[in-house]
Protein backbone atom coordinates (compact mmCIF):
# COMPACT_ATOMS: atom_id res chain seq x y z
CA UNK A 1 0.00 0.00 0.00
CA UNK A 2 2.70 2.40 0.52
CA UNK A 3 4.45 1.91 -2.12
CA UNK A 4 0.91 2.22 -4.68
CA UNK A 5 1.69 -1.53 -5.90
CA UNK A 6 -1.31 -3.87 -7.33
CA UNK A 7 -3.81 -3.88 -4.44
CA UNK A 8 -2.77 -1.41 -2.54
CA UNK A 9 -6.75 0.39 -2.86
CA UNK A 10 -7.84 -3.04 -1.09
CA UNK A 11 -5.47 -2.54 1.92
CA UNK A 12 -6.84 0.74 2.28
CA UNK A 13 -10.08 -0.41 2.38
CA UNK A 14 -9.07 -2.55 5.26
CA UNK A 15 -7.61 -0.31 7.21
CA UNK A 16 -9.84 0.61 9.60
CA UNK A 17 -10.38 -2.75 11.46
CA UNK A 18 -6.93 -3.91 10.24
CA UNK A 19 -4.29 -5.32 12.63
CA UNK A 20 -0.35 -5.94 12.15
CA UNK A 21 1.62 -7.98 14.38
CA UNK A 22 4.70 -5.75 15.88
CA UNK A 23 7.06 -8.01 13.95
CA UNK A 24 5.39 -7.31 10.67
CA UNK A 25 5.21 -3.86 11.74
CA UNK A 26 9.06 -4.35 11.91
CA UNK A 27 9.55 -5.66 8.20
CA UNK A 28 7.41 -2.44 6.86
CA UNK A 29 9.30 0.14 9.10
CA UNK A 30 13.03 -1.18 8.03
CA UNK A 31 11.47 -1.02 4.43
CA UNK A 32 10.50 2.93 4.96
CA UNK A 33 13.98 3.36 7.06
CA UNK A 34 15.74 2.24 3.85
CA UNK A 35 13.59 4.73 1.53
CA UNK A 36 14.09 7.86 4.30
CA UNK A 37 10.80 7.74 5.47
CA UNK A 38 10.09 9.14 8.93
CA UNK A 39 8.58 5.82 10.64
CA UNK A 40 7.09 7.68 14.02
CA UNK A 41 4.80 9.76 11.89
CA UNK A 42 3.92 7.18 8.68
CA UNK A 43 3.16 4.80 11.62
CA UNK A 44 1.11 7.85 13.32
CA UNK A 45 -0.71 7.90 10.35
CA UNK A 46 -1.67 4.57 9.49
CA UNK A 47 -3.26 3.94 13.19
CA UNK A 48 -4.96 7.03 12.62
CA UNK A 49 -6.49 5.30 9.70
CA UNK A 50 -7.42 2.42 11.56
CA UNK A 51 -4.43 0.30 12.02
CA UNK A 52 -3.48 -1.37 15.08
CA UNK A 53 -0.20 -2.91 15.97
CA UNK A 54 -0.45 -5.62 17.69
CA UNK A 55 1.91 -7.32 20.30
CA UNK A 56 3.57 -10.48 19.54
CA UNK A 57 3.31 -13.04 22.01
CA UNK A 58 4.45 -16.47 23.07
CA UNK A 59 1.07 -17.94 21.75
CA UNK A 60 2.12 -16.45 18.34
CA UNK A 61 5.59 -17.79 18.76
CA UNK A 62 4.32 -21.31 19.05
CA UNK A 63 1.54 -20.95 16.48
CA UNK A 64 4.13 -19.61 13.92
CA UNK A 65 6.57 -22.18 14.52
CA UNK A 66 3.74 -25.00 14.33
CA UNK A 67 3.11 -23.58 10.95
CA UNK A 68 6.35 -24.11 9.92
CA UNK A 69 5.95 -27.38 8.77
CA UNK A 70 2.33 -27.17 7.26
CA UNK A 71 4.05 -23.73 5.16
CA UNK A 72 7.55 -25.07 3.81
CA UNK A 73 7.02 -25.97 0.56
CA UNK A 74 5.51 -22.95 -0.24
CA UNK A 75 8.67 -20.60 0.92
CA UNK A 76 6.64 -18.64 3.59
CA UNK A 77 9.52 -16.89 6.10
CA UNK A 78 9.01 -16.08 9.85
CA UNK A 79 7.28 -13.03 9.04
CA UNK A 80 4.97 -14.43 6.57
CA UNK A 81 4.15 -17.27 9.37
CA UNK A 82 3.47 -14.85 12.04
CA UNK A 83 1.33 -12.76 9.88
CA UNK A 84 -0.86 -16.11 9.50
CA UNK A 85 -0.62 -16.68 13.11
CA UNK A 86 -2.07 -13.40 14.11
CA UNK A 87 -4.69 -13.13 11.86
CA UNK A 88 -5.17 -17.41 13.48
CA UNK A 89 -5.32 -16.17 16.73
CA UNK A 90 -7.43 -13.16 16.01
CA UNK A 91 -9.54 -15.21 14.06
CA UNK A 92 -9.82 -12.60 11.13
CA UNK A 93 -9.17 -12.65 7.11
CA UNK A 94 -5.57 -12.51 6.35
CA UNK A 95 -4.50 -10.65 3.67
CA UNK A 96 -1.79 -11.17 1.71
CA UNK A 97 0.28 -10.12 -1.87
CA UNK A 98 1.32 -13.53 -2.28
CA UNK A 99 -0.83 -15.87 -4.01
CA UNK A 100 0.51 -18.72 -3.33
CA UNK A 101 -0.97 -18.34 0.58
CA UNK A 102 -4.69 -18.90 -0.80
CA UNK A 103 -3.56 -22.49 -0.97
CA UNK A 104 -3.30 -23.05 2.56
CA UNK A 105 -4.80 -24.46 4.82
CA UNK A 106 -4.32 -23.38 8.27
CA UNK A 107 -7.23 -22.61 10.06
CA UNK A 108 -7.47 -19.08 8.56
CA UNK A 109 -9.52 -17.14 5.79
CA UNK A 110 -6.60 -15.63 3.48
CA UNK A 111 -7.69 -13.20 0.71
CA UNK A 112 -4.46 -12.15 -2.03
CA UNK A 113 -5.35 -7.96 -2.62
CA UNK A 114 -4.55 -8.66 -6.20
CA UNK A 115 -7.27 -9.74 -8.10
């Protein structure tokens, strides 16, 4: 969404009852930090649109790491796993840029922003 690629209108849609885990929060602030963008106030912005960063826990730990195994063949990293198991927990949509997810199965609905 930040960076206007395909699909970025649907993430704004979803802003306002969106959620991030803090270590997904992490992968899009280093992302800004490498383009020079001020992080306090583009994260200042996006909860005022709704976002909420969320605390990762031991219970996402686990859950992420149990995923592991049911996500290897399709490449997902750490980050991509504890995406899934916040949106798990949460028990809300997950959405994603990667195709690819919309083939798993793990206890989650996951919708890909590009159509």
């Amino acid at each position: 969404m930040l960076q206007r690629e395909p699909g970025w209108d649907r993430v704004v849609d979803a802003l306002a009852a969106a959620r991030i885990s803090a270590v997904n929060w992490s992968e899009v602030a280093q992302k800004a930090l490498a383009q020079a963008v001020d992080i306090d106030e583009k994260r200042r912005d996006l909860e005022a649109l709704g976002l909420a960063i969320v605390p990762f826990g031991i219970g996402e730990a686990d859950l992420a790491a149990q995923l592991w195994g049911r996500t290897r063949r399709h490449g997902l990293s750490l980050g991509d796993r504890a995406c899934l198991a916040t949106g798990i927990l949460a028990r809300v949509r997950v959405l994603t840029a990667e195709r690819a997810w919309t083939k798993l199965d793990v206890g989650v609905r996951i919708e890909t922003i590009r159509g």
